[in-house]
PDB file of N, CA and C in Angstrom:
ATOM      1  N   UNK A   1      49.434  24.343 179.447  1.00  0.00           N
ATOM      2  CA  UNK A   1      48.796  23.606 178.372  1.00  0.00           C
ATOM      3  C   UNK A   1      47.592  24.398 177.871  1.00  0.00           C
ATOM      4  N   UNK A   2      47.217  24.320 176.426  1.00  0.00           N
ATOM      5  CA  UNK A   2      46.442  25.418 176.123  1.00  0.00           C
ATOM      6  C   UNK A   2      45.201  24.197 175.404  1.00  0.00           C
ATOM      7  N   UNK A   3      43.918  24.360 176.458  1.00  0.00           N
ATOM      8  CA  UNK A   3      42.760  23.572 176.073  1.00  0.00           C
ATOM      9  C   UNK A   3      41.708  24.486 175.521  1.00  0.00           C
ATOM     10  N   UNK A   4      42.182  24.616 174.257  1.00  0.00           N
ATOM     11  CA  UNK A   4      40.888  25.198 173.295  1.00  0.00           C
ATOM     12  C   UNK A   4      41.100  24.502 171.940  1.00  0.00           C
ATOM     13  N   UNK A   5      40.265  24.372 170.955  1.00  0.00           N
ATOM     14  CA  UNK A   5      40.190  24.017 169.587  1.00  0.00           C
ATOM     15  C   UNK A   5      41.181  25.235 168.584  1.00  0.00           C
ATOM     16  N   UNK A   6      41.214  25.910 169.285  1.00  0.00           N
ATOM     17  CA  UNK A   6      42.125  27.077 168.333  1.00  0.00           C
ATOM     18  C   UNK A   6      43.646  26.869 168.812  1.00  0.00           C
ATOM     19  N   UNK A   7      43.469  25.821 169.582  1.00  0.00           N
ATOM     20  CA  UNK A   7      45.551  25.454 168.912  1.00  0.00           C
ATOM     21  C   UNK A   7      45.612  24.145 169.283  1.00  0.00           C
ATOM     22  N   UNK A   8      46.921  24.000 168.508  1.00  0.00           N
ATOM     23  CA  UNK A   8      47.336  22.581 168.077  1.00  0.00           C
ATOM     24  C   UNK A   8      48.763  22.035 168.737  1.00  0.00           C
ATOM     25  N   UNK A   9      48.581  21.230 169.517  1.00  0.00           N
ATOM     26  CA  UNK A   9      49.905  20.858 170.244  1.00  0.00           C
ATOM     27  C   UNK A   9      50.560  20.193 169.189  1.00  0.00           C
ATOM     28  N   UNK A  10      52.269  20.532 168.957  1.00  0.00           N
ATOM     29  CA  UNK A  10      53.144  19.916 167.727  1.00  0.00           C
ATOM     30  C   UNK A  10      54.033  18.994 168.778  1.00  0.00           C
ATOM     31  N   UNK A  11      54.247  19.365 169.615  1.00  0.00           N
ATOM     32  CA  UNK A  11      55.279  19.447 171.052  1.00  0.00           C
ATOM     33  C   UNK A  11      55.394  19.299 172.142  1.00  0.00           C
ATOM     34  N   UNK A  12      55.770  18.976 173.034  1.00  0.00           N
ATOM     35  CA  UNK A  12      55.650  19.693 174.750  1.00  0.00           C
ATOM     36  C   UNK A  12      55.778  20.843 174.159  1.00  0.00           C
ATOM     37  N   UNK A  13      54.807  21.529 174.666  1.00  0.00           N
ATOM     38  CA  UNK A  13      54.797  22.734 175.320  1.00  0.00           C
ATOM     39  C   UNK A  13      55.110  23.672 173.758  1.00  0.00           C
ATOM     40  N   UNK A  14      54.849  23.299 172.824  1.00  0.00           N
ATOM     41  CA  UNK A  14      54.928  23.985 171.401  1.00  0.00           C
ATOM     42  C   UNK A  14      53.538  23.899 170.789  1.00  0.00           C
ATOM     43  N   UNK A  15      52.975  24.665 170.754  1.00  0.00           N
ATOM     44  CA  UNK A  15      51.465  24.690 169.662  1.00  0.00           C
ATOM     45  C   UNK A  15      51.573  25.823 168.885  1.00  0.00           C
ATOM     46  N   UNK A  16      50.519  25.900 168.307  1.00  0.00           N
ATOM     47  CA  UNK A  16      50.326  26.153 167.110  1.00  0.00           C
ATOM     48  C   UNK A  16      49.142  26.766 166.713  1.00  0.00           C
ATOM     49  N   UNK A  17      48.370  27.998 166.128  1.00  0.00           N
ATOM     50  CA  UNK A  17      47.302  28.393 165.601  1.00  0.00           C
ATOM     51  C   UNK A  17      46.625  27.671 164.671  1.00  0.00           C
ATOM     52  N   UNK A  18      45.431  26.818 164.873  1.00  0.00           N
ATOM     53  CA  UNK A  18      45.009  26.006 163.756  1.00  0.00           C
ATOM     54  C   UNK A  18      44.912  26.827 162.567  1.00  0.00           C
ATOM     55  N   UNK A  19      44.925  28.161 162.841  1.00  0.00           N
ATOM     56  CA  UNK A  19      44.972  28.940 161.154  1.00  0.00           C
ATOM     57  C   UNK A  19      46.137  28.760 160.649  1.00  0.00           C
ATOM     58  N   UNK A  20      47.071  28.276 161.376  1.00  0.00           N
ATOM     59  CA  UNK A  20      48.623  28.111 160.814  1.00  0.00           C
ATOM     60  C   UNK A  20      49.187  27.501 160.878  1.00  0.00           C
ATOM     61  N   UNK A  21      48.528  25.606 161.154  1.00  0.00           N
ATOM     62  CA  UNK A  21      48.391  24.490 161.462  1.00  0.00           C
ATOM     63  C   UNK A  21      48.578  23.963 159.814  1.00  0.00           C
ATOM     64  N   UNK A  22      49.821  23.692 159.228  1.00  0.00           N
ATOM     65  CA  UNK A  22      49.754  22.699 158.053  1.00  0.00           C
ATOM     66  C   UNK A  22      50.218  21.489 158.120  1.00  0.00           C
ATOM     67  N   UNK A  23      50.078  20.490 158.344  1.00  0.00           N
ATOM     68  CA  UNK A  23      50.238  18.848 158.812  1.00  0.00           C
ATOM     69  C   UNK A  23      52.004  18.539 157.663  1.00  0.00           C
ATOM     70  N   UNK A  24      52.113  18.655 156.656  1.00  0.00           N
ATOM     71  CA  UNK A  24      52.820  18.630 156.371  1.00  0.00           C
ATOM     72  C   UNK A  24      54.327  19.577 155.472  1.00  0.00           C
ATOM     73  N   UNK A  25      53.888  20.934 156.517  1.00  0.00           N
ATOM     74  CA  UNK A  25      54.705  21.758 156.287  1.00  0.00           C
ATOM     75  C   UNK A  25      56.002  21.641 156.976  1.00  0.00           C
ATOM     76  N   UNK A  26      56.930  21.144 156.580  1.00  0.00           N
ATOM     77  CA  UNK A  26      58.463  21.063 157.420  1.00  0.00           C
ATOM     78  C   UNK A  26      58.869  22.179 157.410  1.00  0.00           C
ATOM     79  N   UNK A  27      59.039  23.229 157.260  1.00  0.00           N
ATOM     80  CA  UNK A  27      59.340  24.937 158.083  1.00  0.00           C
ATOM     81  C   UNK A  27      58.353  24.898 159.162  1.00  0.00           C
ATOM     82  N   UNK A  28      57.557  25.025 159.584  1.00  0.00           N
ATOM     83  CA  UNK A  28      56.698  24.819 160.148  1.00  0.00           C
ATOM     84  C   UNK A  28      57.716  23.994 161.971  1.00  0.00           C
ATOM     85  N   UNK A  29      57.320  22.268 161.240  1.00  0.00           N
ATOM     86  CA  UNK A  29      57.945  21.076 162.219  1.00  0.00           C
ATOM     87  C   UNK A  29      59.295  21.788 162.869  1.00  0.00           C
ATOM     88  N   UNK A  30      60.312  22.226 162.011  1.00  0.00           N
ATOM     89  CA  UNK A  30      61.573  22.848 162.145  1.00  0.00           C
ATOM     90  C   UNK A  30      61.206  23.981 162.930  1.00  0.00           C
ATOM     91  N   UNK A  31      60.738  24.697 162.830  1.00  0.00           N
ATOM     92  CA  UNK A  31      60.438  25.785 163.748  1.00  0.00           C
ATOM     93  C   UNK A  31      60.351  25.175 164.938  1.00  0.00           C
ATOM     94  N   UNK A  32      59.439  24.431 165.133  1.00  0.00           N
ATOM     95  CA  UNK A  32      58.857  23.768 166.545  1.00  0.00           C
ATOM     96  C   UNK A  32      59.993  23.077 167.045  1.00  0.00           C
ATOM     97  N   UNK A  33      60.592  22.487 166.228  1.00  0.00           N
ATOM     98  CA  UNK A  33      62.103  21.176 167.078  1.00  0.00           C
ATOM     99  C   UNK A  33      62.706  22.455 167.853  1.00  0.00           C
ATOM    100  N   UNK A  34      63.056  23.686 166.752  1.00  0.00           N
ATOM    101  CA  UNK A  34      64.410  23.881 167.159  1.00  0.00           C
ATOM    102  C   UNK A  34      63.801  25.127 168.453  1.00  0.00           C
ATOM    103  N   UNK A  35      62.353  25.181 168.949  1.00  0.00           N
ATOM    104  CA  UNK A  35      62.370  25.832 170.021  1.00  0.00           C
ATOM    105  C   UNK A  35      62.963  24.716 171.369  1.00  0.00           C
ATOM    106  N   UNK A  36      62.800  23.915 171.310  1.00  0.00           N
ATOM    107  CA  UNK A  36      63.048  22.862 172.251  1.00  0.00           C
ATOM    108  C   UNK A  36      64.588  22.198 172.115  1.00  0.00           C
ATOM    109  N   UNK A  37      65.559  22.657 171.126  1.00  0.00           N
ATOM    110  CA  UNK A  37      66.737  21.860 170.788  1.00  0.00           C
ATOM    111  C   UNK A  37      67.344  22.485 172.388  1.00  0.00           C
ATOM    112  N   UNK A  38      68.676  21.266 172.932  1.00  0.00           N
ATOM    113  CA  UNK A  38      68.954  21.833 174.001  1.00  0.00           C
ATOM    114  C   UNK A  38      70.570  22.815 173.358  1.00  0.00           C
ATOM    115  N   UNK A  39      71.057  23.203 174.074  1.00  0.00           N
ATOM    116  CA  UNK A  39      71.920  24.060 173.936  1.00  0.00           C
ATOM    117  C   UNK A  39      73.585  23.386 173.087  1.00  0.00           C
ATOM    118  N   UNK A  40      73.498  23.938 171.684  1.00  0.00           N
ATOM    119  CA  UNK A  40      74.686  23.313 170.871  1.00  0.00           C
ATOM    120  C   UNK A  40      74.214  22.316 170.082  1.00  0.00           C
ATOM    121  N   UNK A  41      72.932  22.353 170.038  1.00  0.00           N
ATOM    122  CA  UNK A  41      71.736  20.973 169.188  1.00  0.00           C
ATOM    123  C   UNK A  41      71.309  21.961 167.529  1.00  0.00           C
ATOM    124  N   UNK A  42      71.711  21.593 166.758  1.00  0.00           N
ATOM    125  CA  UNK A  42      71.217  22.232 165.245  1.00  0.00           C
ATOM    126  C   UNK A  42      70.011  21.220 164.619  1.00  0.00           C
ATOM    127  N   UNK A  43      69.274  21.719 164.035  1.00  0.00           N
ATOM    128  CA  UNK A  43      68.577  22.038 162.488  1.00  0.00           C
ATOM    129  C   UNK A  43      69.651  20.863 161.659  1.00  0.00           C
ATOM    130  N   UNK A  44      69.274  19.699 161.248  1.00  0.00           N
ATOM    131  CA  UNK A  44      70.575  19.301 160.687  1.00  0.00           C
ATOM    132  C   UNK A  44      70.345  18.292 159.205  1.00  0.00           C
ATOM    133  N   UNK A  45      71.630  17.806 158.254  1.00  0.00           N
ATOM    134  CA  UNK A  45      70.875  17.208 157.305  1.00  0.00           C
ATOM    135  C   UNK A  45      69.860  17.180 156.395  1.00  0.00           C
ATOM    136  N   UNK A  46      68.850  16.715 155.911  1.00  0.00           N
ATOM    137  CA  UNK A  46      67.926  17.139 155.009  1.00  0.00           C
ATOM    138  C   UNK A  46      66.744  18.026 155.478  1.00  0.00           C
ATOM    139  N   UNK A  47      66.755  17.986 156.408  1.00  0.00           N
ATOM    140  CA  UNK A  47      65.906  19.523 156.653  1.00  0.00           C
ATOM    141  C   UNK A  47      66.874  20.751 156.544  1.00  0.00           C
ATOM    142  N   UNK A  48      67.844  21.086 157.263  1.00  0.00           N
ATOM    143  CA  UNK A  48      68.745  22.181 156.893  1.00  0.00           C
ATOM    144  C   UNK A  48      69.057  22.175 155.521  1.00  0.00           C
ATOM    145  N   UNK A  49      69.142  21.294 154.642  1.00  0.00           N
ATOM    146  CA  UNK A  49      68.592  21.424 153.393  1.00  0.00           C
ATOM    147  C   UNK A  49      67.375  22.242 152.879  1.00  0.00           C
ATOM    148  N   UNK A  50      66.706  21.792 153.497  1.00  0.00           N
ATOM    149  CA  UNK A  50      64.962  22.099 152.846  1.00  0.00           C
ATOM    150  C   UNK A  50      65.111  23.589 153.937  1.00  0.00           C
ATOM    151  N   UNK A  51      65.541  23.938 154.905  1.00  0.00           N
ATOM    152  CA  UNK A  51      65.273  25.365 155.031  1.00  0.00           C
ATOM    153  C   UNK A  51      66.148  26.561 154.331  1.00  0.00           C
ATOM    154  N   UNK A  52      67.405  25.784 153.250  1.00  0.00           N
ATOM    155  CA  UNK A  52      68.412  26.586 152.649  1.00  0.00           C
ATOM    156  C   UNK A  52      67.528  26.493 151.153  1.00  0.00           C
ATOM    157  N   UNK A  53      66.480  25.643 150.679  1.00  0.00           N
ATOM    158  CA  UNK A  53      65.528  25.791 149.779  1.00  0.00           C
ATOM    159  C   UNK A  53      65.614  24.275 148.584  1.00  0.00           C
ATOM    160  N   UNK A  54      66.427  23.531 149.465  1.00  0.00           N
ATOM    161  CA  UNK A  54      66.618  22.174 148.677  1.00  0.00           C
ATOM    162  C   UNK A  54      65.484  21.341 148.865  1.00  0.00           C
ATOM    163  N   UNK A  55      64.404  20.870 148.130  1.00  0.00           N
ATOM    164  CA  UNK A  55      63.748  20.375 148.441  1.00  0.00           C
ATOM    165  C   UNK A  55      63.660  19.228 148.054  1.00  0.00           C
ATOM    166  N   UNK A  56      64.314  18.197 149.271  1.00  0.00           N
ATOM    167  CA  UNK A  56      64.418  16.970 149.040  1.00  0.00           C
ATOM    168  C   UNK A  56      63.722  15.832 149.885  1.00  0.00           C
ATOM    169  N   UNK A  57      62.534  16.077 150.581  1.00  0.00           N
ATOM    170  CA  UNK A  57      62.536  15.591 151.694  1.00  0.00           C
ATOM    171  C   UNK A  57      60.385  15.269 151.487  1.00  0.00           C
ATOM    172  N   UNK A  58      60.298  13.578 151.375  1.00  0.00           N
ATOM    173  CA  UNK A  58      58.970  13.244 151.802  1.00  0.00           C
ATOM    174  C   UNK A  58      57.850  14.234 152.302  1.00  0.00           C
ATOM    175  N   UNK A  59      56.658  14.341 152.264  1.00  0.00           N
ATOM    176  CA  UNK A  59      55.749  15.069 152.602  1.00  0.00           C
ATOM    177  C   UNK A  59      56.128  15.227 154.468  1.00  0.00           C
ATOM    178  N   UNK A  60      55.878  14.114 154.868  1.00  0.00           N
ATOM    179  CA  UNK A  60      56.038  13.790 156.211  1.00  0.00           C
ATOM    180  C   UNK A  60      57.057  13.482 156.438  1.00  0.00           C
ATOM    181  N   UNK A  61      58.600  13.890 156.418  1.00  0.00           N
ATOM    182  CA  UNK A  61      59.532  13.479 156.707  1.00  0.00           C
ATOM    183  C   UNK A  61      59.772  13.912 157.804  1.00  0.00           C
ATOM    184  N   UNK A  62      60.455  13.526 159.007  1.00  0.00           N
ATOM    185  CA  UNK A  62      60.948  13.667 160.036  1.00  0.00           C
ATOM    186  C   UNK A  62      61.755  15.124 160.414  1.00  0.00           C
ATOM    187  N   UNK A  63      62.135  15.707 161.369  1.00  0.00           N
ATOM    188  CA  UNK A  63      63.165  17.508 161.915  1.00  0.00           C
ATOM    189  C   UNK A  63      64.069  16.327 161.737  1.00  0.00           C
ATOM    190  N   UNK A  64      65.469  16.310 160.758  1.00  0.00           N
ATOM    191  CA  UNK A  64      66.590  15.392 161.343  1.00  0.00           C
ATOM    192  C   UNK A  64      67.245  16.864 162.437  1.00  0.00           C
ATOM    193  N   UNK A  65      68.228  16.661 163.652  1.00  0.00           N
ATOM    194  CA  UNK A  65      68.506  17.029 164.218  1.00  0.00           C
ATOM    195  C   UNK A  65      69.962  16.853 164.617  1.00  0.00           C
ATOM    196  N   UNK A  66      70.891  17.456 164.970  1.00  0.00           N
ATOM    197  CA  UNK A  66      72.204  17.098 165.640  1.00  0.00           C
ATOM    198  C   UNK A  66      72.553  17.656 167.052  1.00  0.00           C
ATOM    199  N   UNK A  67      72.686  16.925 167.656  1.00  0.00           N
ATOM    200  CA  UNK A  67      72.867  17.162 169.120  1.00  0.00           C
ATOM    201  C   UNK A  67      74.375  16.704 169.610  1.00  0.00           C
ATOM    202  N   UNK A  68      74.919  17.339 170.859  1.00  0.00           N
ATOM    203  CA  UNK A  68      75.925  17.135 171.366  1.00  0.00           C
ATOM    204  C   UNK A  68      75.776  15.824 172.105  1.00  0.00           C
ATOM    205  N   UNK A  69      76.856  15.037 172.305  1.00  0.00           N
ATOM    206  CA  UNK A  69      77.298  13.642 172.751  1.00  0.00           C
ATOM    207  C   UNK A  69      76.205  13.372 174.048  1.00  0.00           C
ATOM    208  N   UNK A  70      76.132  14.596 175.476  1.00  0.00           N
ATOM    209  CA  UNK A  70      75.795  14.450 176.457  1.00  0.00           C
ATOM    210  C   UNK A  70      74.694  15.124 176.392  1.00  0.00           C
ATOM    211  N   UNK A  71      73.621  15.654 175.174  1.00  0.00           N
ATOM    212  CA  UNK A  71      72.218  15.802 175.614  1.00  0.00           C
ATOM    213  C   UNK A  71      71.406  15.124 175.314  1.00  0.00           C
ATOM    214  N   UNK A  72      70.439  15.728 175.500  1.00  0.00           N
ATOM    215  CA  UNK A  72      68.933  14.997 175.830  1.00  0.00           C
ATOM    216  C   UNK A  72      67.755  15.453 175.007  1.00  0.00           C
ATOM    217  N   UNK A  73      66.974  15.151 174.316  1.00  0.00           N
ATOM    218  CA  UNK A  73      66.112  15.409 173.647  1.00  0.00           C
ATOM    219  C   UNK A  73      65.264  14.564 173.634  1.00  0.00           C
ATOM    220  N   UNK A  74      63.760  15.329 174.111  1.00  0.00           N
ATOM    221  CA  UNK A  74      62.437  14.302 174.586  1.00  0.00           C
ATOM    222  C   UNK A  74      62.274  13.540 172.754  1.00  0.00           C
ATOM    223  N   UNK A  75      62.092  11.881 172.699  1.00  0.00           N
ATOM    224  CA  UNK A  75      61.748  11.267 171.315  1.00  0.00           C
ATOM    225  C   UNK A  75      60.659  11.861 171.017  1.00  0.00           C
ATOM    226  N   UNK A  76      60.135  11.938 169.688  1.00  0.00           N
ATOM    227  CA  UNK A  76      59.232  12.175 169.275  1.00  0.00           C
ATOM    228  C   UNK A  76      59.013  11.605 167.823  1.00  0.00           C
ATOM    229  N   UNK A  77      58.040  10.864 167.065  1.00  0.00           N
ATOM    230  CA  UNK A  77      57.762  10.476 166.073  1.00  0.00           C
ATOM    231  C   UNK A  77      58.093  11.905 164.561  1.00  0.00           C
ATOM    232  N   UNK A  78      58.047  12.998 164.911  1.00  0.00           N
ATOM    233  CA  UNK A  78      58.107  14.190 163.731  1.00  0.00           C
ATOM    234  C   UNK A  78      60.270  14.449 164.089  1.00  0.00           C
ATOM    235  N   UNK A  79      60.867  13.767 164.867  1.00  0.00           N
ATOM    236  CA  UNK A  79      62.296  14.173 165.178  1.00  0.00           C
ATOM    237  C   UNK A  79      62.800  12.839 164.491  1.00  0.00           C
ATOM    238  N   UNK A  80      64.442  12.810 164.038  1.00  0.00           N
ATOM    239  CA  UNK A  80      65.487  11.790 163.836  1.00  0.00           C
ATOM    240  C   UNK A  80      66.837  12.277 164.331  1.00  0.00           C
ATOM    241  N   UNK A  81      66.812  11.872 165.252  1.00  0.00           N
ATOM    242  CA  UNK A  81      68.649  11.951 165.845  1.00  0.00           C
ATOM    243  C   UNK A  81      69.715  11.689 164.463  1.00  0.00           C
ATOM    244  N   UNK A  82      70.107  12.519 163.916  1.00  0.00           N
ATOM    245  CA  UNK A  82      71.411  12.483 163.048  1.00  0.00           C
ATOM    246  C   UNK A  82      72.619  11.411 163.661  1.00  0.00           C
ATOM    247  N   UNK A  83      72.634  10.429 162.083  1.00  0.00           N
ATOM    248  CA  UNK A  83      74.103   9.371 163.359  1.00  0.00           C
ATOM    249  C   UNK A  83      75.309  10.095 164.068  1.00  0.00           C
ATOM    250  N   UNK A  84      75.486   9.609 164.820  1.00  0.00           N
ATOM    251  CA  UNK A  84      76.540  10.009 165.687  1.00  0.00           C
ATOM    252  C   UNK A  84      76.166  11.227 166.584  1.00  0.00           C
ATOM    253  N   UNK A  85      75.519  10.926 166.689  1.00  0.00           N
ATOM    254  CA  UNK A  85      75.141  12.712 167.752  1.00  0.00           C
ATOM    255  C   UNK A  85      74.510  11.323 168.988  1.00  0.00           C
ATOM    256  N   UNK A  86      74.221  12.455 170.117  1.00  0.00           N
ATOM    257  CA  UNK A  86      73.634  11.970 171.486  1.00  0.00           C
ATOM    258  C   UNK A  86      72.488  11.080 171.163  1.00  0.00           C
ATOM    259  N   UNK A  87      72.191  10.305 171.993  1.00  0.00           N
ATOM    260  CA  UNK A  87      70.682   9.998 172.655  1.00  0.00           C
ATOM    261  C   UNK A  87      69.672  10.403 172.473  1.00  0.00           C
ATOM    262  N   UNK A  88      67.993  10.081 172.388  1.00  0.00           N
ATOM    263  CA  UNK A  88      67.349  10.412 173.318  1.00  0.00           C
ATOM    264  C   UNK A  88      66.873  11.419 172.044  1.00  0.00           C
ATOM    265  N   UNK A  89      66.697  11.818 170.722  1.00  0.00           N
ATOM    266  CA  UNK A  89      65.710  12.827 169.675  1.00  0.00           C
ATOM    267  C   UNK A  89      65.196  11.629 168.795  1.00  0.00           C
ATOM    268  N   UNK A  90      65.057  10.391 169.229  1.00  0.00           N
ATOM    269  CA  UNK A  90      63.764   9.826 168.400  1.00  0.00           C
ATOM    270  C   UNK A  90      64.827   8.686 167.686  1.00  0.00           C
ATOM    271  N   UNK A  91      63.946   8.531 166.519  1.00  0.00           N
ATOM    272  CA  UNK A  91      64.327   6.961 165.876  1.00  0.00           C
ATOM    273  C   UNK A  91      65.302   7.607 164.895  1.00  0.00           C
ATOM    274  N   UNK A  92      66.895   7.048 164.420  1.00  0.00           N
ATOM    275  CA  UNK A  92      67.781   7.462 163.285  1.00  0.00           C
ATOM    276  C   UNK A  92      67.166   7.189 162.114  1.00  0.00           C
TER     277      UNK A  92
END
């Protein structure tokens, strides 16, 4: 865990340079999900949108995410489990 004012926890265990800290940059959020996605888990829906350059997506909109049937992904308020995928990446 990194206790100084010069970074910014996004994550477990994901921070961030407050020089490169933008609250509502989704490249940014997306970066951070998909260090933590577990294995066969994508980038999914309107963010994989917005990183192919579609920009359709609220200031603060949520990483939507797709995960396999049997993983696990810690919830988090900045994640949305895509329907039909696993458990366990936050509110649909």
């Amino acid at each position: 865990m990194l206790r100084s004012p010069a970074w910014i926890r996004l994550l477990p265990d994901v921070y961030v340079h407050r020089d490169g800290h933008r609250a509502g940059d989704h490249r940014m959020w997306c970066d951070a999900v998909a260090l933590l996605l577990p294995a066969h888990g994508a980038i999914a829906g309107r963010s994989a949108a917005y990183l192919w350059g579609a920009d359709l997506l609220a200031r603060d909109a949520p990483v939507s995410v797709l995960l396999p049937p049997d993983a696990r992904m810690r919830p988090h308020p900045r994640t949305a489990r895509c329907p039909g995928t696993g458990r366990g990446a936050g509110a649909a």
